[in-house]
C-alpha atoms as a PDB file:
ATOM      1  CA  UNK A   1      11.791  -8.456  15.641  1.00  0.00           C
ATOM      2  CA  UNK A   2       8.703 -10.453  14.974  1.00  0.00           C
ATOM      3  CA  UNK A   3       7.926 -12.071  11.482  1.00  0.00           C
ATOM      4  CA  UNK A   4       5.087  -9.899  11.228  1.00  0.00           C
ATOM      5  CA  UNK A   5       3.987  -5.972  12.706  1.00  0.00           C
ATOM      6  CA  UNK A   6       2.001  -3.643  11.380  1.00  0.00           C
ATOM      7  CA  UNK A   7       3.070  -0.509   9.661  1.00  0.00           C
ATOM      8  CA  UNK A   8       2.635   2.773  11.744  1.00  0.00           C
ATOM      9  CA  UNK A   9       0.490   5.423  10.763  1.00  0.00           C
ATOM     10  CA  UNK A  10       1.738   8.708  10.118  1.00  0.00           C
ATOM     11  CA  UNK A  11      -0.137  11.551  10.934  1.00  0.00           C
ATOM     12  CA  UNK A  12      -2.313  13.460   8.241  1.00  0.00           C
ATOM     13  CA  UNK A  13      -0.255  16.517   6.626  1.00  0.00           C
ATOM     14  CA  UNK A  14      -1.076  19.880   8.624  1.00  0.00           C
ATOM     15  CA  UNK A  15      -3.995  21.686   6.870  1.00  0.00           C
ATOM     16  CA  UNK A  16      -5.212  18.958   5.478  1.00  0.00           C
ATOM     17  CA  UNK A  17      -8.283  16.433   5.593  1.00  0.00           C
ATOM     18  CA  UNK A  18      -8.176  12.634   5.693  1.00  0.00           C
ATOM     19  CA  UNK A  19     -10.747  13.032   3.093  1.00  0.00           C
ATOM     20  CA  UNK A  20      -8.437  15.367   0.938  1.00  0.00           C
ATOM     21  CA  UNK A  21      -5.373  13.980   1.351  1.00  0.00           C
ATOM     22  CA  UNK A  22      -7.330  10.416  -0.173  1.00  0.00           C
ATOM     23  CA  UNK A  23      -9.000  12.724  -3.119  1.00  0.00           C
ATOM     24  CA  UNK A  24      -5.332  13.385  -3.762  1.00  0.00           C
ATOM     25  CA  UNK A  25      -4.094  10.057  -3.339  1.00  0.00           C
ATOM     26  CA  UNK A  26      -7.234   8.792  -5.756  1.00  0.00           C
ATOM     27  CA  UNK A  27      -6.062  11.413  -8.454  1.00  0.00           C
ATOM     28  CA  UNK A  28      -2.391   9.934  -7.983  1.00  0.00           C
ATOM     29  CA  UNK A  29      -3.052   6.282  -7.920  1.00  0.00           C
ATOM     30  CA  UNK A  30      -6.193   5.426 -10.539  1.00  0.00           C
ATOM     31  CA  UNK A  31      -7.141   2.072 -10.997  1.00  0.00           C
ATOM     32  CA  UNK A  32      -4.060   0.177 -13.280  1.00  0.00           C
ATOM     33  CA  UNK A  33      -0.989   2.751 -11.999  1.00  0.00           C
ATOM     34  CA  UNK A  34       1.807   1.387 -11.384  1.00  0.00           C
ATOM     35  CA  UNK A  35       3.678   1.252  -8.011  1.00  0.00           C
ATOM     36  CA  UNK A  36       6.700   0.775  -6.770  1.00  0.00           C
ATOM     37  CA  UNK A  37       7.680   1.201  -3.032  1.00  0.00           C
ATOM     38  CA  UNK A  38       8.797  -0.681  -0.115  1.00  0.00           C
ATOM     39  CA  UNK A  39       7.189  -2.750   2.193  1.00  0.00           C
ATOM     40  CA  UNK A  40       6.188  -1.522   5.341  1.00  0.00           C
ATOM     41  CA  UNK A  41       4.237  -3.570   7.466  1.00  0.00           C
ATOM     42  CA  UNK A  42       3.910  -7.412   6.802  1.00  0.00           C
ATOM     43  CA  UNK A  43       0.726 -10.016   8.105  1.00  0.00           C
ATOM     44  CA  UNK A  44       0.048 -13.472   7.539  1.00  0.00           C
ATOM     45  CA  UNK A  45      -2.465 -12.244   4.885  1.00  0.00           C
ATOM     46  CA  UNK A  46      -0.485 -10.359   3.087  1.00  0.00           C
ATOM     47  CA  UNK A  47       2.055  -6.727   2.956  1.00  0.00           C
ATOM     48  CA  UNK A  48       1.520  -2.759   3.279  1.00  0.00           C
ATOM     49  CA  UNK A  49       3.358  -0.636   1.057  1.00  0.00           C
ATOM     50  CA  UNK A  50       4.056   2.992   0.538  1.00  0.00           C
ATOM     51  CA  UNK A  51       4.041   4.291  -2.349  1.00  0.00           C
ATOM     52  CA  UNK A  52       7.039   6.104  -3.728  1.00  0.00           C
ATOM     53  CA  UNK A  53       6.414   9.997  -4.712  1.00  0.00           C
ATOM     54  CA  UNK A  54       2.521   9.500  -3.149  1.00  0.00           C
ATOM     55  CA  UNK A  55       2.569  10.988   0.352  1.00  0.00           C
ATOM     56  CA  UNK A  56       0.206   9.281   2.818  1.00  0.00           C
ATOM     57  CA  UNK A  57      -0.095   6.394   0.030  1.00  0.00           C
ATOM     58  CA  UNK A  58      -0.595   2.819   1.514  1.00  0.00           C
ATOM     59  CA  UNK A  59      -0.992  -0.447  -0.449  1.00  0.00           C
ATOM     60  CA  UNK A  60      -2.290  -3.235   0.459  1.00  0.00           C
ATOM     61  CA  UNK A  61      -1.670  -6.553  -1.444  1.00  0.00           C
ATOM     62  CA  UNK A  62      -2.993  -9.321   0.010  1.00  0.00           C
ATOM     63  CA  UNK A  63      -1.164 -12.822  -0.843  1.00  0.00           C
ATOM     64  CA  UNK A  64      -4.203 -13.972  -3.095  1.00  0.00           C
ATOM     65  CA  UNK A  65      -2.992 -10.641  -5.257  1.00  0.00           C
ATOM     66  CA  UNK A  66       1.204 -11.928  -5.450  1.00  0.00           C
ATOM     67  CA  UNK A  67       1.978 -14.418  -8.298  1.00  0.00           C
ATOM     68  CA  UNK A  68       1.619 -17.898  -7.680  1.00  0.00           C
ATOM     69  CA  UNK A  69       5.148 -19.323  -5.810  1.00  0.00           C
ATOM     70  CA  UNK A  70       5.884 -15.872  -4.245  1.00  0.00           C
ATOM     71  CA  UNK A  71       6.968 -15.373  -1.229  1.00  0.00           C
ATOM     72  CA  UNK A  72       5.554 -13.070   1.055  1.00  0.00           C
ATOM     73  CA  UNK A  73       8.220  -9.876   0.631  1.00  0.00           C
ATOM     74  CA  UNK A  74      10.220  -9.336   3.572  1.00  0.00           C
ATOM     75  CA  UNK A  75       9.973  -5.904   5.893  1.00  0.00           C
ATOM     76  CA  UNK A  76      12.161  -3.175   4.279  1.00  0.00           C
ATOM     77  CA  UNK A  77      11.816  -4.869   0.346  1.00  0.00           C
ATOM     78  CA  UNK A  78      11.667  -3.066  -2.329  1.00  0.00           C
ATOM     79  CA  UNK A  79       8.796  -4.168  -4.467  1.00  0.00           C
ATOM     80  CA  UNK A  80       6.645  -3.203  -8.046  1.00  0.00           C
ATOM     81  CA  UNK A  81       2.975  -3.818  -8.860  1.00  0.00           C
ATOM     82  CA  UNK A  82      -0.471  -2.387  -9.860  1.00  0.00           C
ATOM     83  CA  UNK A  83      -3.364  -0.537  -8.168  1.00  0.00           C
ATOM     84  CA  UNK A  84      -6.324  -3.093  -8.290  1.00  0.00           C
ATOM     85  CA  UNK A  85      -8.695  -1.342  -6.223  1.00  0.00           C
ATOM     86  CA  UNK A  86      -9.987   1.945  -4.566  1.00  0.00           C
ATOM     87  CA  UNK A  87     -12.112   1.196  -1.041  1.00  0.00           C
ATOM     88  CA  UNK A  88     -14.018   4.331   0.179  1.00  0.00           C
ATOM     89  CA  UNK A  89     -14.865   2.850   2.880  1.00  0.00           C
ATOM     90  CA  UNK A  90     -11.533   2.831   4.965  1.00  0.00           C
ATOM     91  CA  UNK A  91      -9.792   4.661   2.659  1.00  0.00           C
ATOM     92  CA  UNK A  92      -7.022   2.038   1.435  1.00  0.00           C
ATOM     93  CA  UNK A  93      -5.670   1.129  -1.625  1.00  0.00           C
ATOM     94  CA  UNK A  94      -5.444  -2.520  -2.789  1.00  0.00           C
ATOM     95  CA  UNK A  95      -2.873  -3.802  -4.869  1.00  0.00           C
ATOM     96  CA  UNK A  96      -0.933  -6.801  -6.796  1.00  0.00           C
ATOM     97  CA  UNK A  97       2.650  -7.631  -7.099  1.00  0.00           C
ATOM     98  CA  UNK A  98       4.286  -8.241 -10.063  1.00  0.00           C
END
């Protein structure tokens, strides 16, 4: 297996809309919740995690987001942090490890 891989994307839940399933994920996940899930996908930049109990949740924290001395988590890691940011845009969630 490669250091690094991308997570796969699961399919939208039948019946509903990329653009409900995030107005969900938004009422879920505000700015400050806390997470904890495991990591999914890993990059040079930084990890991809989903979200326990948040279907269709995704977090990115980026390694400018991890405390200072971590180490980038490893595929498969269980892992805790914070919602930092909401972007419209592309419909991710940002977020910081603790």
């Amino acid at each position: 297996m490669d250091e690094y891989n991308w997570p796969t994307r699961r399919p939208d839940p039948p019946g509903q809309s990329p653009e409900e399933v995030w107005t969900a994920t938004l009422a879920a996940l505000p700015l400050g919740a806390s997470i904890a899930g495991e990591v999914i996908g890993r990059q040079p930049f930084g990890v991809f995690i989903r979200v326990d109990g948040v279907p269709n949740a995704i977090v990115l924290a980026e390694i400018t987001a991890m405390p200072e001395g971590m180490e980038l988590p490893v595929l498969g890691a269980r892992i805790r942090g914070e919602v930092i940011d909401h972007l419209e845009y592309n419909h991710q969630l940002r977020g910081r490890l603790h």
